[in-house]
Protein backbone atom coordinates (compact mmCIF):
# COMPACT_ATOMS: atom_id res chain seq x y z
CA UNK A 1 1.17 -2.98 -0.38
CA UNK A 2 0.64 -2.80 -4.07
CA UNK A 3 2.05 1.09 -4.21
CA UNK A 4 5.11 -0.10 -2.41
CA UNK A 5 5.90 -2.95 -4.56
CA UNK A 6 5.71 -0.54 -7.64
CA UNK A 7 8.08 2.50 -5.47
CA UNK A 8 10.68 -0.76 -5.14
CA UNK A 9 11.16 -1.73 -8.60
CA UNK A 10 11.27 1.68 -9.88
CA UNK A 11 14.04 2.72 -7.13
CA UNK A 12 15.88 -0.58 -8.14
CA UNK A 13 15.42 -0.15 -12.07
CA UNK A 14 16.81 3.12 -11.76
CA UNK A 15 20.14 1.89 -9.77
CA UNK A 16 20.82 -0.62 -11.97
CA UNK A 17 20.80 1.85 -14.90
CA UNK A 18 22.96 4.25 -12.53
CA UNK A 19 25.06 1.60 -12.34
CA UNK A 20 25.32 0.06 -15.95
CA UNK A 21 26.03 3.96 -16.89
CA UNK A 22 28.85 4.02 -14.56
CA UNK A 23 27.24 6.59 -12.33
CA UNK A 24 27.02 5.24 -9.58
CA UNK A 25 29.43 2.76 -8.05
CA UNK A 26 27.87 1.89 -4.07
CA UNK A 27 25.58 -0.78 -2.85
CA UNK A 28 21.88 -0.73 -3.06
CA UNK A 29 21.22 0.11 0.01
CA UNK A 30 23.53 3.73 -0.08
CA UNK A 31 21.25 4.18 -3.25
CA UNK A 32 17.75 3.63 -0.88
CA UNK A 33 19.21 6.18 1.51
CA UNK A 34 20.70 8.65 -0.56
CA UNK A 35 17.64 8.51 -3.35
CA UNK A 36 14.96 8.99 0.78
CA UNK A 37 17.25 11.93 1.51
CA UNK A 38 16.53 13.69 -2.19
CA UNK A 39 12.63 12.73 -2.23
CA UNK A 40 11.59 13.12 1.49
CA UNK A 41 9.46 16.27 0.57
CA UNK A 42 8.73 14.89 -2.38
CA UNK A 43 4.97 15.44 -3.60
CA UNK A 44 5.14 11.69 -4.97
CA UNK A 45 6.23 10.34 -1.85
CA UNK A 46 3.24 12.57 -0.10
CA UNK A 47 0.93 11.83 -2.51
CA UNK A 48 1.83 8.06 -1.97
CA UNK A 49 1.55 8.22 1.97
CA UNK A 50 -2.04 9.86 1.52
CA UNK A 51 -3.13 7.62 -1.23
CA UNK A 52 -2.28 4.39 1.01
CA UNK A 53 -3.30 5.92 4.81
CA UNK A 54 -6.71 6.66 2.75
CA UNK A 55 -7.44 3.05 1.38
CA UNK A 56 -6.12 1.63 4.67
CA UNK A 57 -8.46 3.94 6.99
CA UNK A 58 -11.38 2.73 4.12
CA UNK A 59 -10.79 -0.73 3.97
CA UNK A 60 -10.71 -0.79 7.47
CA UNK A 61 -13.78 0.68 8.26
CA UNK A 62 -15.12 -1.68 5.71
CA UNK A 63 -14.18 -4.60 7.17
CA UNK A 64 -15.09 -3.58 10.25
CA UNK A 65 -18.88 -2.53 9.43
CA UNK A 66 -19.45 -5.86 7.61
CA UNK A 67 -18.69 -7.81 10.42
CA UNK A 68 -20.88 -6.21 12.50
CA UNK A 69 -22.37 -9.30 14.04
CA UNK A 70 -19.09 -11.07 14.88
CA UNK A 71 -17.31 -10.74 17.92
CA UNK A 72 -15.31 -8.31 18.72
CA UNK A 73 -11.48 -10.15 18.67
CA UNK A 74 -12.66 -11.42 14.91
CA UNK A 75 -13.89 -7.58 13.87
CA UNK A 76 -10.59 -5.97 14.88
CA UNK A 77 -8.44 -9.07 13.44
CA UNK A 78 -10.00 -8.99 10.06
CA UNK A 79 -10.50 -4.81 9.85
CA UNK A 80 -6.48 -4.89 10.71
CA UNK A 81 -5.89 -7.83 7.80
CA UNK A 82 -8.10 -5.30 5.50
CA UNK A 83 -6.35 -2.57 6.32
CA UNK A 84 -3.29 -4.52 5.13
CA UNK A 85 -3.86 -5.34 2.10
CA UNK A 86 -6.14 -2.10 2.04
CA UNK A 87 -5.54 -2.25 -2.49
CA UNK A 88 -7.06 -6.35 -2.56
CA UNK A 89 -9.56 -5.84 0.24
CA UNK A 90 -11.09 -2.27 -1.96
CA UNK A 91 -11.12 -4.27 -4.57
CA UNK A 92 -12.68 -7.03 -3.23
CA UNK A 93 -15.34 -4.88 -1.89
CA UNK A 94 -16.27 -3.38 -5.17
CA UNK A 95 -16.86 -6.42 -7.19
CA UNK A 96 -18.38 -9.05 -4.43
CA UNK A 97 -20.25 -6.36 -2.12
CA UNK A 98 -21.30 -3.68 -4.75
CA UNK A 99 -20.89 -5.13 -8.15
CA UNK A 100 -22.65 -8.37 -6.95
CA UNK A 101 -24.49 -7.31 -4.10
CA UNK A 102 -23.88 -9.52 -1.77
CA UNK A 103 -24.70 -7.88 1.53
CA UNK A 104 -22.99 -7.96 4.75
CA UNK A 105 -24.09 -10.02 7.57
């Protein structure tokens, strides 16, 4: 979620200084389409697909071996809410499981 936040305000920092050039006169929205059709193949946009699937798949698998002693409905709840907010939950991980060591259940 993090990653995408960042891709959005770099897409829309660079329209608006399309636009205050004169550059580029349509909405925001032809911008979004005509900046996906240039950067589909793009290795940033791959690079960001793989980065996020990765922490998702990790935080999820995460979640989902700490609450091993929960029920089932609760494990796949929380391991989708981790895989989420995959960037918070990693971090969360790192400094209150490992850093810490608090163990799981």
């Amino acid at each position: 979620m993090i990653l995408e936040t960042f891709v959005t305000n770099k897409v829309y920092s660079e329209y608006i200084d399309q636009v205050d050039d004169g550059k580029y006169t349509n909405s925001f929205f032809d911008y979004c389409a005509d900046t996906c059709r240039n950067y589909l193949s793009s290795p940033y946009l791959i690079f960001g697909l793989l980065l996020s699937l990765t922490t998702g798949i990790v935080a999820y698998v995460l979640a989902w071996k700490c609450n091993a002693k929960e029920h089932i409905i609760y494990r796949v709840i929380n391991s989708l809410l981790a895989m989420t907010f995959s960037d918070i939950y990693v971090v969360y991980y790192l400094i209150y499981r490992v850093l810490l060591k608090n163990k799981c259940y």
